[in-house]
C-alpha atoms as a PDB file:
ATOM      1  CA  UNK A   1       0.000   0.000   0.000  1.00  0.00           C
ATOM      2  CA  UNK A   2       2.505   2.288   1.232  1.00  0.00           C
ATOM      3  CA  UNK A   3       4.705   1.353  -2.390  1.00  0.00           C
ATOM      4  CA  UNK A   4       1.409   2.242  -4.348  1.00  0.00           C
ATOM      5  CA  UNK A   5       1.062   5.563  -2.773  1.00  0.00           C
ATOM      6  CA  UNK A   6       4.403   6.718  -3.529  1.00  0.00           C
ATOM      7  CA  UNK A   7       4.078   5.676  -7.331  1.00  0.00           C
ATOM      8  CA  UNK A   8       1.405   7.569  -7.045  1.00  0.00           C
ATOM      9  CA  UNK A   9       3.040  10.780  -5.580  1.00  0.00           C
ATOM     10  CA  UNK A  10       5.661  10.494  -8.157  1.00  0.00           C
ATOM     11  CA  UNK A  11       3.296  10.231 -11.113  1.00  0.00           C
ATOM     12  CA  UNK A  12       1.247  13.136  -9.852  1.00  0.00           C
ATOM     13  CA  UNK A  13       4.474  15.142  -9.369  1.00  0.00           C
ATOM     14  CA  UNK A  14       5.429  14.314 -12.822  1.00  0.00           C
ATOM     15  CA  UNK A  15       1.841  15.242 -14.229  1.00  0.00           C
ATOM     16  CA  UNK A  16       2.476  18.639 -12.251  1.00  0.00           C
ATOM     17  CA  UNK A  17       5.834  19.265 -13.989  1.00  0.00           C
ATOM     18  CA  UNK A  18       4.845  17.978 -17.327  1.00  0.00           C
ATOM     19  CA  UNK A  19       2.114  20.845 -17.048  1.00  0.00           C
ATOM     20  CA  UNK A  20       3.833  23.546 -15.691  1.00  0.00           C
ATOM     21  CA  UNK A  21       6.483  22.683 -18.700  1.00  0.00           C
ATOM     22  CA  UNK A  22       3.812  22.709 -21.226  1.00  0.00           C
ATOM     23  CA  UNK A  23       2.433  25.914 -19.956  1.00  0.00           C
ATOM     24  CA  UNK A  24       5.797  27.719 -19.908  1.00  0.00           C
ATOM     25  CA  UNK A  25       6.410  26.514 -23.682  1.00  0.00           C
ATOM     26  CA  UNK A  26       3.024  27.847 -24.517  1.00  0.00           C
ATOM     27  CA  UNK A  27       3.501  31.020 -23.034  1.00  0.00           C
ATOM     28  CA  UNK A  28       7.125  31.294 -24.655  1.00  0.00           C
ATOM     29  CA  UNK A  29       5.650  30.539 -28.347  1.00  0.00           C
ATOM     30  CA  UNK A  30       2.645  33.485 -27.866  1.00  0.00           C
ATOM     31  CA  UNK A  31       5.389  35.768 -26.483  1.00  0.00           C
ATOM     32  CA  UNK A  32       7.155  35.044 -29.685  1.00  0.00           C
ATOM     33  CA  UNK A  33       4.400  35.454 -31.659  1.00  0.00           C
ATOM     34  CA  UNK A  34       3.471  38.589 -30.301  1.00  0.00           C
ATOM     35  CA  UNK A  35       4.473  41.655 -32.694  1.00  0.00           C
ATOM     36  CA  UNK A  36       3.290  44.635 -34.328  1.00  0.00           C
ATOM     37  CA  UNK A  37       2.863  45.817 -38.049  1.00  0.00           C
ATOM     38  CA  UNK A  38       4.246  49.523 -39.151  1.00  0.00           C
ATOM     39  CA  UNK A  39       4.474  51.348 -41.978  1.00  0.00           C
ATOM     40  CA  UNK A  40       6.847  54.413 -42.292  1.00  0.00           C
ATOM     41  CA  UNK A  41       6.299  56.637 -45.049  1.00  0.00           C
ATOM     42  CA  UNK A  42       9.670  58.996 -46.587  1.00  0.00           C
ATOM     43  CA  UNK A  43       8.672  61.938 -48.868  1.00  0.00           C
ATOM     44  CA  UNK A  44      10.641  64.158 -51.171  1.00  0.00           C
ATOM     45  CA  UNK A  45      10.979  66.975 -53.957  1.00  0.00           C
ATOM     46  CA  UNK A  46      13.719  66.558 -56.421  1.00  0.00           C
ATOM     47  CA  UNK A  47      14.137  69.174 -59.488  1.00  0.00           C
ATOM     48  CA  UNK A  48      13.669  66.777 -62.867  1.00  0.00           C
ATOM     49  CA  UNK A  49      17.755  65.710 -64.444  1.00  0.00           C
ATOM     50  CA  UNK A  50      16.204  65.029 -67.651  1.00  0.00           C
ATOM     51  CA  UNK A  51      14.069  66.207 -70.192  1.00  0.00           C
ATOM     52  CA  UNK A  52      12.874  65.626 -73.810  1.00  0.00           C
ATOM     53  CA  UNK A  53      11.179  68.343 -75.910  1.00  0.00           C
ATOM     54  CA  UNK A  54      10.121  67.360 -79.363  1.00  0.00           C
ATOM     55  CA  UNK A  55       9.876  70.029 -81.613  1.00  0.00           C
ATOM     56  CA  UNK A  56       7.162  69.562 -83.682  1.00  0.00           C
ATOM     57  CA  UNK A  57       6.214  70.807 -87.360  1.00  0.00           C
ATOM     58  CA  UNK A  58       4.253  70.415 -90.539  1.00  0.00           C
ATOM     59  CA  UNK A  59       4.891  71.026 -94.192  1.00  0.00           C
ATOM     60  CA  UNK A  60       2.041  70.852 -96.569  1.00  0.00           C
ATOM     61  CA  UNK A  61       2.384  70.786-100.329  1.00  0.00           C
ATOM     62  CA  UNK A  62       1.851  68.896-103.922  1.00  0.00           C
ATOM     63  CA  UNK A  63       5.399  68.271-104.477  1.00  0.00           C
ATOM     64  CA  UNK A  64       7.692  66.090-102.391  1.00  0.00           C
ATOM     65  CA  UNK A  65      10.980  67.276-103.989  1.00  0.00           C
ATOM     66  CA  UNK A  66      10.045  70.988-103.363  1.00  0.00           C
ATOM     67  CA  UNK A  67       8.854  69.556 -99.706  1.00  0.00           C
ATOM     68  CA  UNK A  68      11.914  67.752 -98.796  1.00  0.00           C
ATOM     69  CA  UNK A  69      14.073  71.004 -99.803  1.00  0.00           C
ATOM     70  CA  UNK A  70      11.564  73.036 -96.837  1.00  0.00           C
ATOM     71  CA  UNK A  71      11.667  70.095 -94.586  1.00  0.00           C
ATOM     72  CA  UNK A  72      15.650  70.121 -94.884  1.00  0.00           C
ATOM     73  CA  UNK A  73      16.281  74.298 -94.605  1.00  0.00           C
ATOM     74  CA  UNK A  74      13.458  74.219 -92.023  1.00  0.00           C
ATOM     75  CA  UNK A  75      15.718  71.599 -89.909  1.00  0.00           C
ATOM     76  CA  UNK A  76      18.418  73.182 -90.497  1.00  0.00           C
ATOM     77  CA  UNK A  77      17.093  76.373 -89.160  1.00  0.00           C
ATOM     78  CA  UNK A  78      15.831  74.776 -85.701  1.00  0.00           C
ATOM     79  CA  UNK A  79      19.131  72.794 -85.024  1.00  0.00           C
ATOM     80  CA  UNK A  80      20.997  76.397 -85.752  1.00  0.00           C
ATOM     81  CA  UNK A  81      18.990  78.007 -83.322  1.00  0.00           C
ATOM     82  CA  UNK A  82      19.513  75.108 -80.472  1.00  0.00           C
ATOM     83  CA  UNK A  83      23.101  75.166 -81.084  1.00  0.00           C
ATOM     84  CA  UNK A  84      23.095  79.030 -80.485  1.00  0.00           C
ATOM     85  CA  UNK A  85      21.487  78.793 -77.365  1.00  0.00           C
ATOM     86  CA  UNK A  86      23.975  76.041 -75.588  1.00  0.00           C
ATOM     87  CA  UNK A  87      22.747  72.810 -77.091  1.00  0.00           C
ATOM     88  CA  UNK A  88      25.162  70.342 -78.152  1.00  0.00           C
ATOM     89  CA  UNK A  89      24.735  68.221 -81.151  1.00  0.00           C
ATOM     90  CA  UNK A  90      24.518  64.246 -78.992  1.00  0.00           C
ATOM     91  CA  UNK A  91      21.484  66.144 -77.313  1.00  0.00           C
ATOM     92  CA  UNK A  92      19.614  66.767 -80.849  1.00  0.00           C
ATOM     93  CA  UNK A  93      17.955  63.674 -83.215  1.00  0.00           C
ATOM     94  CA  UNK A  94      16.710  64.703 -86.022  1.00  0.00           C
ATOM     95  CA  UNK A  95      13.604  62.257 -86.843  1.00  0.00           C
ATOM     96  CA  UNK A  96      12.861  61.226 -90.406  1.00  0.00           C
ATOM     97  CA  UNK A  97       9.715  62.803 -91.789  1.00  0.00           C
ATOM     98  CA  UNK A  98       6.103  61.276 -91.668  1.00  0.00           C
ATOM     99  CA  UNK A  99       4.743  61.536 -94.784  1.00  0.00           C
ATOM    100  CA  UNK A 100       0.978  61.265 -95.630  1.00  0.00           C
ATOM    101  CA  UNK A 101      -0.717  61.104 -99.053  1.00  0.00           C
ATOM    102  CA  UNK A 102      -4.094  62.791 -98.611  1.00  0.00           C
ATOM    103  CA  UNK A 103      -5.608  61.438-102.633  1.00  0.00           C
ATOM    104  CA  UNK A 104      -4.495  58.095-101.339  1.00  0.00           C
ATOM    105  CA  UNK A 105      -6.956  58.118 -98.298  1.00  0.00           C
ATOM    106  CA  UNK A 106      -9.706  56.285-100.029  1.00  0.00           C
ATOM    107  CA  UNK A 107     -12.148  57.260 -97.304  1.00  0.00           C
ATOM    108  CA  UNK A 108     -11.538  60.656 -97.281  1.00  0.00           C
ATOM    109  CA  UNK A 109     -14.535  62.073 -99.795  1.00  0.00           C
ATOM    110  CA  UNK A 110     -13.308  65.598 -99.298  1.00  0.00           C
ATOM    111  CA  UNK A 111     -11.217  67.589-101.545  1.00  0.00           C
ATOM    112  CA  UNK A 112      -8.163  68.563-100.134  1.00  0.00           C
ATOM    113  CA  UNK A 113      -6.035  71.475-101.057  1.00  0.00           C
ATOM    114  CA  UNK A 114      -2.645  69.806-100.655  1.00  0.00           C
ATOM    115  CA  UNK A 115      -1.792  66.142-101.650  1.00  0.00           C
ATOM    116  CA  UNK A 116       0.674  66.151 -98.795  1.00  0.00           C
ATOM    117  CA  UNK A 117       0.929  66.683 -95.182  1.00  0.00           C
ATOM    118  CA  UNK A 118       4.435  66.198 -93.783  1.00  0.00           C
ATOM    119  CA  UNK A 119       5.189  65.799 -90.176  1.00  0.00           C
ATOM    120  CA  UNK A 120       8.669  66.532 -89.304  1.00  0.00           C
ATOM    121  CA  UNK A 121      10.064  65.786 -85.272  1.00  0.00           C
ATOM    122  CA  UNK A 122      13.135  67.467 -83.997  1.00  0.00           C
ATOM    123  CA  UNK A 123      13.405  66.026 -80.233  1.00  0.00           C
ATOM    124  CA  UNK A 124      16.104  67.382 -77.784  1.00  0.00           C
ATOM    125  CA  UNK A 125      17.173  64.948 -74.804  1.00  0.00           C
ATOM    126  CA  UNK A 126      19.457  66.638 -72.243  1.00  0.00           C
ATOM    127  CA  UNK A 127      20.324  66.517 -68.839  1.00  0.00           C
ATOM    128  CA  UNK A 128      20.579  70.833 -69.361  1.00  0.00           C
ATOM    129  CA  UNK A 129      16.887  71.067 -67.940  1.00  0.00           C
ATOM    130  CA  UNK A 130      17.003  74.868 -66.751  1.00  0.00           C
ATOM    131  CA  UNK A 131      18.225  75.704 -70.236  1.00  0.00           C
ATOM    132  CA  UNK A 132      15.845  73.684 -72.380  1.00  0.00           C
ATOM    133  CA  UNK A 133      12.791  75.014 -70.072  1.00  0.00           C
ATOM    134  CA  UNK A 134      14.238  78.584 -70.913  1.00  0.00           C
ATOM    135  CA  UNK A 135      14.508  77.505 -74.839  1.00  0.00           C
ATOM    136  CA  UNK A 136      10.918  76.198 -74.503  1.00  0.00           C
ATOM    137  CA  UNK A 137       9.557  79.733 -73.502  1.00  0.00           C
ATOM    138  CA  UNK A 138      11.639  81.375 -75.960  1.00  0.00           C
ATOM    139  CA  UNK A 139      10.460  79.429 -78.991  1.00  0.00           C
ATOM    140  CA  UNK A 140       8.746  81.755 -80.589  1.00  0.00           C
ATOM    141  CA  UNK A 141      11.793  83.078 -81.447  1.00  0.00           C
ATOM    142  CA  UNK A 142      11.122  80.618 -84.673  1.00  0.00           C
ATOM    143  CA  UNK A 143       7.961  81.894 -85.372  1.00  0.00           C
ATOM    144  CA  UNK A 144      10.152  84.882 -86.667  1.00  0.00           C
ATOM    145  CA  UNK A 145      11.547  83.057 -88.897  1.00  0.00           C
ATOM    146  CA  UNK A 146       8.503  81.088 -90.265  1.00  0.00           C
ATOM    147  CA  UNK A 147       8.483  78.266 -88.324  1.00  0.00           C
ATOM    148  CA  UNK A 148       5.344  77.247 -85.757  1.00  0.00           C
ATOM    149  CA  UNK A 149       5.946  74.429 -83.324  1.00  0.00           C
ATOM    150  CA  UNK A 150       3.235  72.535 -82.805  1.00  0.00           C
ATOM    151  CA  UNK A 151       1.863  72.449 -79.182  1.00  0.00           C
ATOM    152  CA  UNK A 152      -1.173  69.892 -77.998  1.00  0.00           C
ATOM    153  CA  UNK A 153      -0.301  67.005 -80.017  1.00  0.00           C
ATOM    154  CA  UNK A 154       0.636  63.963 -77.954  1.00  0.00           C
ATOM    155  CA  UNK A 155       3.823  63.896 -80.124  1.00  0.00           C
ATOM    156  CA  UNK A 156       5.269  66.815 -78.959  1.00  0.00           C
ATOM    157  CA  UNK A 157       4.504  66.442 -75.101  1.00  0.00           C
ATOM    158  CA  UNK A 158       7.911  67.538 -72.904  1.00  0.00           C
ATOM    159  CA  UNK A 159       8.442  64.919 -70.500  1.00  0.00           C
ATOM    160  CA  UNK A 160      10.317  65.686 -67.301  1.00  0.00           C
ATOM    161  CA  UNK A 161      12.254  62.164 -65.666  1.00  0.00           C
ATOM    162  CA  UNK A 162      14.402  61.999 -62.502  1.00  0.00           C
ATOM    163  CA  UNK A 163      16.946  59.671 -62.940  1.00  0.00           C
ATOM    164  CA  UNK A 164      19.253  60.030 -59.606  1.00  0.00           C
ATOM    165  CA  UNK A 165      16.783  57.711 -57.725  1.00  0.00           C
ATOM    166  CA  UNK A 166      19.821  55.582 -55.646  1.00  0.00           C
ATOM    167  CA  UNK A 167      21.806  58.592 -54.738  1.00  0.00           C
ATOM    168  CA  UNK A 168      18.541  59.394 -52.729  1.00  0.00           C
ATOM    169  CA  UNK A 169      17.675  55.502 -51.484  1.00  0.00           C
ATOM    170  CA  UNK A 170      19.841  55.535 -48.546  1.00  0.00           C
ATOM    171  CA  UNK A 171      18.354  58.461 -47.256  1.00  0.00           C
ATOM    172  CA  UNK A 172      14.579  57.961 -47.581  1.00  0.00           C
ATOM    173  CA  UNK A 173      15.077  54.343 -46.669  1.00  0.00           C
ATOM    174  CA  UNK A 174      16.452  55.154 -43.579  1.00  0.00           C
ATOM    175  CA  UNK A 175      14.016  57.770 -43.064  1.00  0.00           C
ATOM    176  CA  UNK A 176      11.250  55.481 -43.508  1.00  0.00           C
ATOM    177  CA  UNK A 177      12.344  53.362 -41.132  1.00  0.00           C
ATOM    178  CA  UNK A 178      12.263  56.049 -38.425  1.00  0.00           C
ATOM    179  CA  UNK A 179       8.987  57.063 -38.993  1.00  0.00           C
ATOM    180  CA  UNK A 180       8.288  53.339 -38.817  1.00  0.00           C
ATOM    181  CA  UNK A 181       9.797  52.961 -35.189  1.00  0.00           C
ATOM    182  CA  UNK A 182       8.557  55.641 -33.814  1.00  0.00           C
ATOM    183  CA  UNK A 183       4.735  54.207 -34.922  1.00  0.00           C
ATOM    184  CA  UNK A 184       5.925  50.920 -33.570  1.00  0.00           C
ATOM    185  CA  UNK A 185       6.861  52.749 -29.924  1.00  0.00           C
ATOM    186  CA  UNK A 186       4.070  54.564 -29.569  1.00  0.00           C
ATOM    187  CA  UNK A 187       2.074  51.313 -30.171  1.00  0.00           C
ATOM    188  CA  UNK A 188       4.197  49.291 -27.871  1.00  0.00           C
ATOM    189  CA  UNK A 189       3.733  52.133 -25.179  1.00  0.00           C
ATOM    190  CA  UNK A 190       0.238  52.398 -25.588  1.00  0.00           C
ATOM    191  CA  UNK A 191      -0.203  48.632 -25.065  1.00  0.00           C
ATOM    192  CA  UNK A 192       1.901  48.835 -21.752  1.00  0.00           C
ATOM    193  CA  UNK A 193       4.744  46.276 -23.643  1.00  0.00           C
ATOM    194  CA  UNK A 194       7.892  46.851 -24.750  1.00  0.00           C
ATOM    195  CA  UNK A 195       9.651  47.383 -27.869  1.00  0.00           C
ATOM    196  CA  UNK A 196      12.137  44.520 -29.503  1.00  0.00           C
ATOM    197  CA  UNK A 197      13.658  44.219 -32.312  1.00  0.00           C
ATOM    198  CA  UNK A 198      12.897  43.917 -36.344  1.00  0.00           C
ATOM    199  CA  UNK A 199      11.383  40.695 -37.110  1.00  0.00           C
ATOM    200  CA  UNK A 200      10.770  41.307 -40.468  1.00  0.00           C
ATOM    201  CA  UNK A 201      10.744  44.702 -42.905  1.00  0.00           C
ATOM    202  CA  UNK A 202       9.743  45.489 -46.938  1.00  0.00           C
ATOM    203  CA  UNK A 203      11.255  48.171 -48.374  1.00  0.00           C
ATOM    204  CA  UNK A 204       8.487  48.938 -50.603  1.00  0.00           C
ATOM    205  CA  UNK A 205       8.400  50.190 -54.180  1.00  0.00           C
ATOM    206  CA  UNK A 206       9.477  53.684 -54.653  1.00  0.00           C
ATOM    207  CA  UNK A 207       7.566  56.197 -56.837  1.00  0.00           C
ATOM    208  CA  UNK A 208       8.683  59.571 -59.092  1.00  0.00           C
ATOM    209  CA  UNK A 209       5.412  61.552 -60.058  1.00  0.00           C
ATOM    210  CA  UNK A 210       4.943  65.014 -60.902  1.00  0.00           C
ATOM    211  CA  UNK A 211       3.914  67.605 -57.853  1.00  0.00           C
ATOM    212  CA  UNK A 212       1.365  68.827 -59.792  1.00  0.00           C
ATOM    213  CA  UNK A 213       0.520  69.183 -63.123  1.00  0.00           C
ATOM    214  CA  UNK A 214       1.489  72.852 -63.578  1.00  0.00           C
ATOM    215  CA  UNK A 215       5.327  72.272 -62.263  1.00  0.00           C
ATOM    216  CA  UNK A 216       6.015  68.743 -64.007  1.00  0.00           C
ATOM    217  CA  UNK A 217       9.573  69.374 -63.854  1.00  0.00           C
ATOM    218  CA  UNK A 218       9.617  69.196 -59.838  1.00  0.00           C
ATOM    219  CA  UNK A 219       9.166  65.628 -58.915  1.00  0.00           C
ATOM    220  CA  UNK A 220       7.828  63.851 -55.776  1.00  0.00           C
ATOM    221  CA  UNK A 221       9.965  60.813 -54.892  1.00  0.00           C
ATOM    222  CA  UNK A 222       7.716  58.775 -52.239  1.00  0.00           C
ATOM    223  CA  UNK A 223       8.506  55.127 -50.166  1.00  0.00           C
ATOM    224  CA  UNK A 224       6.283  53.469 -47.849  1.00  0.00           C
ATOM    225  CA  UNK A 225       8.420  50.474 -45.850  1.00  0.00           C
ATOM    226  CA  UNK A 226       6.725  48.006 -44.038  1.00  0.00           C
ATOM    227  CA  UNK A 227       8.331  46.343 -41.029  1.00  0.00           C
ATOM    228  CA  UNK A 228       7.107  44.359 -38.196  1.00  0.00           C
ATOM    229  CA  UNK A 229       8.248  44.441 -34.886  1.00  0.00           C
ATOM    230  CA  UNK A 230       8.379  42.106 -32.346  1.00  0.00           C
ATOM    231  CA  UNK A 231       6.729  42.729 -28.705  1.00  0.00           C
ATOM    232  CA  UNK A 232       7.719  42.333 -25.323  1.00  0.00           C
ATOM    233  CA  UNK A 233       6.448  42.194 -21.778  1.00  0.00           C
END
C-alpha cells in the first residue's frame, strides 16, 4: 500500500511538472508570436535631371521634292537656333519625316487642297533642364523666322524624368524606417509592452510623379516600408 502511494506521488508530481512545462512553452511561443505591423512613409521633392522636348512641325504641299528642300532648310534652321542657345549636337535627333498622301486616303470624300501633309520631329534629350525650359519659352523666337511648333499634339509632349533615384535611397530608406519605429513605440507604449527588435521589414516600391501638373519638372519621390516588430512584456 505504502509502495502504491508513492508511485502515485511520483506520477502526480510528474503530471504537475509535465504541465507547468507545457504551460511555460506555450507562453514562450505566444510571447514570440506577439508583434506589431508599421508602416513608415519617406517623402521628397527633387528638381527633374532630364528632359525631352520634341519640336514639332508640318509642311504641306503637292510636291515632295520641293517639300523635302523646306523640310531640310526648315531643320536646319531649328538645329541652328539650339546650337546658339547652348545645345550640343549628342542632345539633338533629327527624326525622319512622316509623310501622308491625302488622294491616297480612299475614305476621305473631301477635296483637299494639298496632296501632302508632312510631319517633321526634332526632339532634344538633355540633362541641361534649366536651359531647355528657358529655350521652350523662348520658342517663338522661330515663329520669326517662319516656323510654328506645334503644341497639344501627344507627339510633342515635354516629359520631365528623374533619374538620380539611388543617390537618394539611402536616405529615404532610412528615413522610412524612423517614422516606422517611432509608430511601432508609440504602439508598444500604448499597449503597456515593450519594444524589440525587427522581425521582419519590406522596403516597398518607390515612386517619381509630378507635384502637380502645372510644375512637371519638380518631382515627388515617395517610399512606404513596411516592417514588423516584435513585442515584449
Amino acid at each position: 500500500m505504502e509502495k502504491f502511494r508513492k508511485e502515485a506521488a511520483i506520477l502526480a508530481l510528474g503530471i504537475f511538472l509535465g504541465g507547468v512545462a507545457i504551460k511555460k512553452g506555450l507562453d514562450n511561443f505566444a510571447d514570440r508570436d506577439r508583434k506589431v505591423t508599421v508602416k513608415g512613409l519617406a517623402e521628397m521633392e527633387v528638381p527633374a535631371d532630364k528632359v525631352t522636348w520634341p519640336l514639332l512641325y508640318k509642311e504641306l504641299g503637292n510636291d515632295l521634292p520641293t517639300l523635302y528642300e523646306q523640310i531640310k532648310t526648315t531643320n536646319g534652321t531649328i538645329v541652328a537656333f539650339l546650337r546658339k542657345n547652348g545645345i550640343k549636337d549628342d542632345e539633338i535627333t533629327v527624326n525622319a519625316p512622316e509623310i501622308i498622301d491625302m488622294q491616297a486616303d480612299r475614305y476621305n470624300n473631301n477635296p483637299q487642297p494639298y496632296r501632302y501633309n508632312v510631319t517633321s520631329v526634332i526632339t532634344v534629350t538633355s540633362n541641361q533642364v534649366a536651359l531647355v525650359s528657358k529655350l521652350i519659352k523662348e520658342q517663338s523666337e522661330l515663329l520669326k523666322q517662319g516656323i510654328a511648333i506645334i503644341s497639344g499634339d501627344y507627339r510633342s509632349n515635354v516629359q520631365y524624368e528623374y533619374t538620380s533615384l539611388n543617390k537618394i535611397k539611402p536616405q529615404m530608406i532610412e528615413e522610412a524606417t524612423k517614422n516606422a519605429r517611432e509608430s511601432a513605440a508609440k504602439f508598444a507604449k500604448d499597449s503597456e509592452s515593450k519594444l524589440g527588435s525587427i522581425k521582419r521589414a519590406n522596403q516597398g516600391q518607390f515612386s517619381i510623379e509630378d507635384r502637380d501638373a502645372n510644375t512637371p519638372y519638380i518631382k515627388k519621390v515617395r517610399v512606404v516600408s513596411t516592417i514588423d516588430y516584435s513585442l515584449d512584456d
